[in-house]
N, C-alpha and C. Protein backbone atom coordinates (compact mmCIF):
# COMPACT_ATOMS: atom_id res chain seq x y z
N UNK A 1 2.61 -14.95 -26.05
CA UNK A 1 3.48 -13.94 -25.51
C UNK A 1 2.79 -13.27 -24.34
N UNK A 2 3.56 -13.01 -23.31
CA UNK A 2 2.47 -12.04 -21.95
C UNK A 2 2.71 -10.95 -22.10
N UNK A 3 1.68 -10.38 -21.54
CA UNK A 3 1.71 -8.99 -21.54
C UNK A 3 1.79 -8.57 -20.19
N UNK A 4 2.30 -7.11 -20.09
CA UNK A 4 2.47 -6.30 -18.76
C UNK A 4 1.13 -6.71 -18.05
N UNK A 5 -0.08 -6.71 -18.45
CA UNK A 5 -1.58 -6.81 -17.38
C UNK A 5 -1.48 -8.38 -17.34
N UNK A 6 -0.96 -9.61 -18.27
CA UNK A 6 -1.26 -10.55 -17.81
C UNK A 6 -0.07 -11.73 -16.83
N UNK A 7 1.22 -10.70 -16.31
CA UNK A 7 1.60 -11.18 -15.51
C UNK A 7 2.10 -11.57 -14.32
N UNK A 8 2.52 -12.37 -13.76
CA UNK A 8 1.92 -12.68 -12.11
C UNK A 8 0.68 -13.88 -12.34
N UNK A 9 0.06 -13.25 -10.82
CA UNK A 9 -0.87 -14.21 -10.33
C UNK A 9 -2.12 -13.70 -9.99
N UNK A 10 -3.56 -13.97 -9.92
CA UNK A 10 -3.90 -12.95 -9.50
C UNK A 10 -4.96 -11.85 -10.05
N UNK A 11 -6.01 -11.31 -10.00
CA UNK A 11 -6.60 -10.00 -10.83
C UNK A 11 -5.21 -8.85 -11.31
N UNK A 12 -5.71 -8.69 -12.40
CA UNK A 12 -4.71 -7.35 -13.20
C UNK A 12 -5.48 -6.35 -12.86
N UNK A 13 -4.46 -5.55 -12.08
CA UNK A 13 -4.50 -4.00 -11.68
C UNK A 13 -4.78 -3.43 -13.04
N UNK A 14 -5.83 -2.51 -12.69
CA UNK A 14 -6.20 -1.43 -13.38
C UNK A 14 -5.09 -0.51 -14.18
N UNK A 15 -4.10 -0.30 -13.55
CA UNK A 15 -2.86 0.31 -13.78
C UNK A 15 -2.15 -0.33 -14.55
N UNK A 16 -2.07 -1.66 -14.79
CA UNK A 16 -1.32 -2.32 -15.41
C UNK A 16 -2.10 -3.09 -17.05
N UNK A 17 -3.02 -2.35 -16.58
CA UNK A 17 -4.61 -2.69 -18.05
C UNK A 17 -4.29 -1.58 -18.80
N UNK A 18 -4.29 -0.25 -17.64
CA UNK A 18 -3.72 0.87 -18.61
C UNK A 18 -2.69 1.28 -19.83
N UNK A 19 -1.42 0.53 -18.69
CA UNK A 19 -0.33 0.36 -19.09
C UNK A 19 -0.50 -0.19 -20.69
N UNK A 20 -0.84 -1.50 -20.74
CA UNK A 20 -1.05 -2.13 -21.72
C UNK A 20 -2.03 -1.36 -23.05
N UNK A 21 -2.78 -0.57 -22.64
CA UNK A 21 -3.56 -0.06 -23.34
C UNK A 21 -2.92 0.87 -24.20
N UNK A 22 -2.01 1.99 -23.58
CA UNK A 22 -1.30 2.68 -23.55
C UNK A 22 0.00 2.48 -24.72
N UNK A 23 0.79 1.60 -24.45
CA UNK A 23 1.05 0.88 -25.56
C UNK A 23 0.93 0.00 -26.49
N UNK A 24 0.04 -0.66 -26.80
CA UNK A 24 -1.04 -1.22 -27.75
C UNK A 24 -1.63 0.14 -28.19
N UNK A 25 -2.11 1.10 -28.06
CA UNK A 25 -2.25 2.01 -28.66
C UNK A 25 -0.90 2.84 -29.88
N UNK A 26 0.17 2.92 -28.76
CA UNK A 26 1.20 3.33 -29.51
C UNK A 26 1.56 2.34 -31.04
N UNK A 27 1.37 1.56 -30.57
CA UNK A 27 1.67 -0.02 -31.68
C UNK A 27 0.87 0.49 -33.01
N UNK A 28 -0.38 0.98 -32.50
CA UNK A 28 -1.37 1.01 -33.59
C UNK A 28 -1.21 1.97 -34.45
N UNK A 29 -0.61 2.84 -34.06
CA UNK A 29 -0.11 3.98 -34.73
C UNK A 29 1.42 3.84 -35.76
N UNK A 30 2.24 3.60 -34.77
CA UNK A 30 3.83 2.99 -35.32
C UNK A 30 3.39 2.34 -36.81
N UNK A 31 2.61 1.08 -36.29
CA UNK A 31 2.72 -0.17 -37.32
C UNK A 31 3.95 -1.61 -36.73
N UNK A 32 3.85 -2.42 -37.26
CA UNK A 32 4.19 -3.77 -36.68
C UNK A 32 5.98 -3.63 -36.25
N UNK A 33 6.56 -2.70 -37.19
CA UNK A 33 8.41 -2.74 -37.69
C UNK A 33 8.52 -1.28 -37.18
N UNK A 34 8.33 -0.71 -36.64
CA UNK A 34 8.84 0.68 -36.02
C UNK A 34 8.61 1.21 -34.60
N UNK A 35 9.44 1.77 -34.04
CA UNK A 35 8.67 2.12 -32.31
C UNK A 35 9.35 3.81 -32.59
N UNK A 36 8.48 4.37 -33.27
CA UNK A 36 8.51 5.72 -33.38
C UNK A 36 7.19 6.07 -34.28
N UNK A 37 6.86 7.28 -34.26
CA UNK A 37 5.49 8.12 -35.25
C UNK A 37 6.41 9.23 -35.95
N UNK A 38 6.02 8.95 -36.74
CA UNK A 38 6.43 10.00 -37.91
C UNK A 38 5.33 11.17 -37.52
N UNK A 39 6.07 12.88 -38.21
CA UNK A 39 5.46 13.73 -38.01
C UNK A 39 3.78 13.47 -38.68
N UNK A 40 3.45 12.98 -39.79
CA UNK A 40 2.25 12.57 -39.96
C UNK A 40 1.47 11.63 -39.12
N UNK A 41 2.19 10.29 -38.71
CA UNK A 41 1.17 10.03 -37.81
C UNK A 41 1.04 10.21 -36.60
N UNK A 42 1.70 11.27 -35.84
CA UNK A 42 1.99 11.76 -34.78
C UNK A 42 0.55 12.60 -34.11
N UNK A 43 0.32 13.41 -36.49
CA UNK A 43 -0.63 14.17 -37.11
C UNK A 43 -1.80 13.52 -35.94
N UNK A 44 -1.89 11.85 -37.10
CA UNK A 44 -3.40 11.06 -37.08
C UNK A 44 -3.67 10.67 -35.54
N UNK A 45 -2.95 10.13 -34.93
CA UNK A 45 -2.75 9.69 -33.69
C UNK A 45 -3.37 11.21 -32.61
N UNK A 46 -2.82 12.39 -32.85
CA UNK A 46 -3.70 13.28 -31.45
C UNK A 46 -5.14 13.87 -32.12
N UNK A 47 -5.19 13.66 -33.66
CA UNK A 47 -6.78 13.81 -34.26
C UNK A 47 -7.29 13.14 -33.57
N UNK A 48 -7.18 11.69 -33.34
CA UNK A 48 -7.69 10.46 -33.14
C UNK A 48 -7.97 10.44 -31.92
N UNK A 49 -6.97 10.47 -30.91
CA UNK A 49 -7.16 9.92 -29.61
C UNK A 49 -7.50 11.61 -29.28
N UNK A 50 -7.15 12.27 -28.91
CA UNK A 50 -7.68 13.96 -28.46
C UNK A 50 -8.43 14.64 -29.45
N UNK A 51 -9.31 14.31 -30.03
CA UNK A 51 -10.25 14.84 -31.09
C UNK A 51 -10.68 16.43 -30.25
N UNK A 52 -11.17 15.80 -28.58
CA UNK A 52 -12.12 17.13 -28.49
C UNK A 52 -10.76 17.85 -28.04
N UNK A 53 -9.92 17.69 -27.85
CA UNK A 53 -8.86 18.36 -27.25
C UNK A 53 -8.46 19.25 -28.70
N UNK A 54 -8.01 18.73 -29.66
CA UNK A 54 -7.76 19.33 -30.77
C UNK A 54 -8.67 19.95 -31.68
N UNK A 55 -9.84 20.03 -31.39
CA UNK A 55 -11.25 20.27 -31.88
C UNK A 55 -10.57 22.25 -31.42
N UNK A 56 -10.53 22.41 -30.52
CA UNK A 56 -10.60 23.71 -29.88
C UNK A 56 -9.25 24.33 -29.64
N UNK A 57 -7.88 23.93 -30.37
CA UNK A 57 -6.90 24.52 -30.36
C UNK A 57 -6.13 25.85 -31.37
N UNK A 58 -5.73 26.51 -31.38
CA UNK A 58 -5.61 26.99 -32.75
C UNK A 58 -4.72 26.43 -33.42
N UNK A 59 -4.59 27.36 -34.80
CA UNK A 59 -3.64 26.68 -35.82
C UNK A 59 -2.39 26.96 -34.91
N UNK A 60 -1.34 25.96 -35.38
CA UNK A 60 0.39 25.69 -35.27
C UNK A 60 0.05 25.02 -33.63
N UNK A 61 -0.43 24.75 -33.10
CA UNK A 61 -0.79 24.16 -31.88
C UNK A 61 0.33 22.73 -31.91
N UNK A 62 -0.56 21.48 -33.33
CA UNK A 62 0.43 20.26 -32.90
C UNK A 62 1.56 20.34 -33.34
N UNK A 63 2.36 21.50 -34.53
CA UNK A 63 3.59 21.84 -34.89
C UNK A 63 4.04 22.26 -33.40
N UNK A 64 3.66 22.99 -32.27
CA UNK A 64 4.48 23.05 -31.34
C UNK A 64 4.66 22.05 -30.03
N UNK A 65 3.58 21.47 -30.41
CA UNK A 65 3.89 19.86 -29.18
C UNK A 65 4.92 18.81 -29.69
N UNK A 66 4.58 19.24 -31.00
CA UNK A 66 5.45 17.86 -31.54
C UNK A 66 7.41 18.79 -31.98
N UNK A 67 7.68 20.23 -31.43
CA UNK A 67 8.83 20.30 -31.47
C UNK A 67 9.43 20.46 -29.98
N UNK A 68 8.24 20.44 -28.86
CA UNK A 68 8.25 20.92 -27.53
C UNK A 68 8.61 19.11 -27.06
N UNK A 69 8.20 17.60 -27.46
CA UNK A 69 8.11 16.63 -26.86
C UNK A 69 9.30 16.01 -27.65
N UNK A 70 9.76 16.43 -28.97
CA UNK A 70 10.43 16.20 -29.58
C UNK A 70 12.07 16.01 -28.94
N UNK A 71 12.62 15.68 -27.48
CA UNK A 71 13.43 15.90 -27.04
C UNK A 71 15.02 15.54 -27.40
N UNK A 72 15.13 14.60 -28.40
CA UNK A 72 16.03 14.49 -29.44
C UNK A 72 16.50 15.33 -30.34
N UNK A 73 15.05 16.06 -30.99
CA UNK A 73 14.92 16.71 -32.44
C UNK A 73 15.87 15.97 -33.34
N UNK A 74 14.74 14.72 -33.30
CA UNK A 74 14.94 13.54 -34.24
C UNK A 74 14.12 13.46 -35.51
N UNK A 75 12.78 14.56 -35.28
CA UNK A 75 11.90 14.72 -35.83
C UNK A 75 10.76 13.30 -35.91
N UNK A 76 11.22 12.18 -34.98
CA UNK A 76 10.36 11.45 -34.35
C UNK A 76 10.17 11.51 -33.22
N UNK A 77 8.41 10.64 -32.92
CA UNK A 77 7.78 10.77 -31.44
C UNK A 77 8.04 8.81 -31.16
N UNK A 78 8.59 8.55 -29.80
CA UNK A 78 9.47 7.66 -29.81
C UNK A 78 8.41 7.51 -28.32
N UNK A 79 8.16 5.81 -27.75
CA UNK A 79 7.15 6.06 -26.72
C UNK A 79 7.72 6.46 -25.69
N UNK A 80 8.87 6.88 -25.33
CA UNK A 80 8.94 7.76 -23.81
C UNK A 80 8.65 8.72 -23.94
N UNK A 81 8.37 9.83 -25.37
CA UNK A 81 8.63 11.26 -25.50
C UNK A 81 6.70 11.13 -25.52
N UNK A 82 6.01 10.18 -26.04
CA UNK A 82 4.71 10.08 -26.27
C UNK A 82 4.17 10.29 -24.64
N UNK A 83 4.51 9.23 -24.04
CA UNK A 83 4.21 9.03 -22.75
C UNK A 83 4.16 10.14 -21.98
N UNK A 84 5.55 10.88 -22.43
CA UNK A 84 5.85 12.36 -21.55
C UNK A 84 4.83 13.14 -21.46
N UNK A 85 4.45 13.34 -22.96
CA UNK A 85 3.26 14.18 -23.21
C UNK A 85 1.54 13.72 -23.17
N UNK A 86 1.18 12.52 -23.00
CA UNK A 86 0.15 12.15 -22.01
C UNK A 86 -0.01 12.46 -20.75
N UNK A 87 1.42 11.59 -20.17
CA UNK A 87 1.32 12.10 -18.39
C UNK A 87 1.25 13.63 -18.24
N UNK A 88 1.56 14.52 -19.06
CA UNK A 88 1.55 15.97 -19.20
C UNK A 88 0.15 16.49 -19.02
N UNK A 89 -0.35 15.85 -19.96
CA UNK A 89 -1.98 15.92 -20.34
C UNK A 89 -2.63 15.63 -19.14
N UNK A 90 -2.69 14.75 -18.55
CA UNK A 90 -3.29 13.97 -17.44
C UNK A 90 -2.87 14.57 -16.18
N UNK A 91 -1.93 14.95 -16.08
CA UNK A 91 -1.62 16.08 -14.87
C UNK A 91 -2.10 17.35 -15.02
N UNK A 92 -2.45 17.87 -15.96
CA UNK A 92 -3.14 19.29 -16.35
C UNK A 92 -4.62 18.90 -16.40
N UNK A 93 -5.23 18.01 -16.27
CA UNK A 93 -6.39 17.64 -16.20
C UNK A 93 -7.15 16.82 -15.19
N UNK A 94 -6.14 16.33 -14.40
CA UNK A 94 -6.51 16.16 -12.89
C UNK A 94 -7.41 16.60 -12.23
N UNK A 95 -7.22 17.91 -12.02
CA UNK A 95 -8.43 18.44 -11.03
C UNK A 95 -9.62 18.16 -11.80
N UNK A 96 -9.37 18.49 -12.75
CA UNK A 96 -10.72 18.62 -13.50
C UNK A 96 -11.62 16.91 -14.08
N UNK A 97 -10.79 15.99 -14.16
CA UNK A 97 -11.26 14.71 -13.70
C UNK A 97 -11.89 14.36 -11.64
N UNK A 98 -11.10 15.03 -11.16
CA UNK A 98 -11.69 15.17 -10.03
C UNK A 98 -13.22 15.26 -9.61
N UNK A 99 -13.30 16.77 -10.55
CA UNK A 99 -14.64 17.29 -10.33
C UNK A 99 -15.62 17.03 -10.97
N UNK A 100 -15.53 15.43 -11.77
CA UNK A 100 -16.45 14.95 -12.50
C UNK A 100 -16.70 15.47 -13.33
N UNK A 101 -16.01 16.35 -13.85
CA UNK A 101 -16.68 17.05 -15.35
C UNK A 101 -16.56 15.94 -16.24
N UNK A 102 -17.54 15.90 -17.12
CA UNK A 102 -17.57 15.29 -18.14
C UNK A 102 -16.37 14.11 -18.96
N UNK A 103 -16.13 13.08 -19.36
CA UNK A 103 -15.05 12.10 -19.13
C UNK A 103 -14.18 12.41 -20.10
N UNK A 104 -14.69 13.53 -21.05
CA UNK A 104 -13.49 14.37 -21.95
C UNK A 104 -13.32 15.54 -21.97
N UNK A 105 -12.80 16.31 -20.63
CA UNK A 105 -12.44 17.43 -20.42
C UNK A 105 -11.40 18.10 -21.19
N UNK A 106 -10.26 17.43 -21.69
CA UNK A 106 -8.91 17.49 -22.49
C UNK A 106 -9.52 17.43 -23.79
């Protein structure tokens, strides 16, 4: 089966490694039969991938991302609503990837 980075011709753009990463990540979370996260693994998934980010938030923090990205209020995270709230992340952390701080500023 191909994937988004392996097709064409050619070296795979960085962007398109991402891409792939990006969802292959989501996958890992879902499981093989679903393209949504349940409020629990929505849980495991920003422990996991934003540890230091969530290391330093207070309490009710992911109860309000997950009713703020929630744009259905389906009470699932579905990968455009996931995505939303990465590119969110990554735009609020821009500059600060800029300035070389450290490679986990978020």
């Amino acid at each position: 089966m191909a994937t988004i980075a392996s097709q064409g011709s050619g070296k795979t753009s960085e962007v398109c490694v991402a891409m792939q990463l990006m969802a292959n990540t989501f996958k890992k979370y879902t499981g093989p039969t679903k393209n949504y996260l349940t409020p629990k693994e929505f849980e495991t998934f920003m422990n996991t991938e934003f540890n230091n980010f969530m290391k330093v938030q207070p309490p009710g923090t992911l109860q309000n991302i997950l009713k703020d990205m929630d744009s259905n209020m389906d009470n699932k995270v579905e990968f455009g609503e996931m995505f939303n709230l990465i590119m969110g992340m990554l735009d609020a952390c821009y500059v600060l990837f800029l300035k070389n701080i450290p490679k986990q500023p978020c």
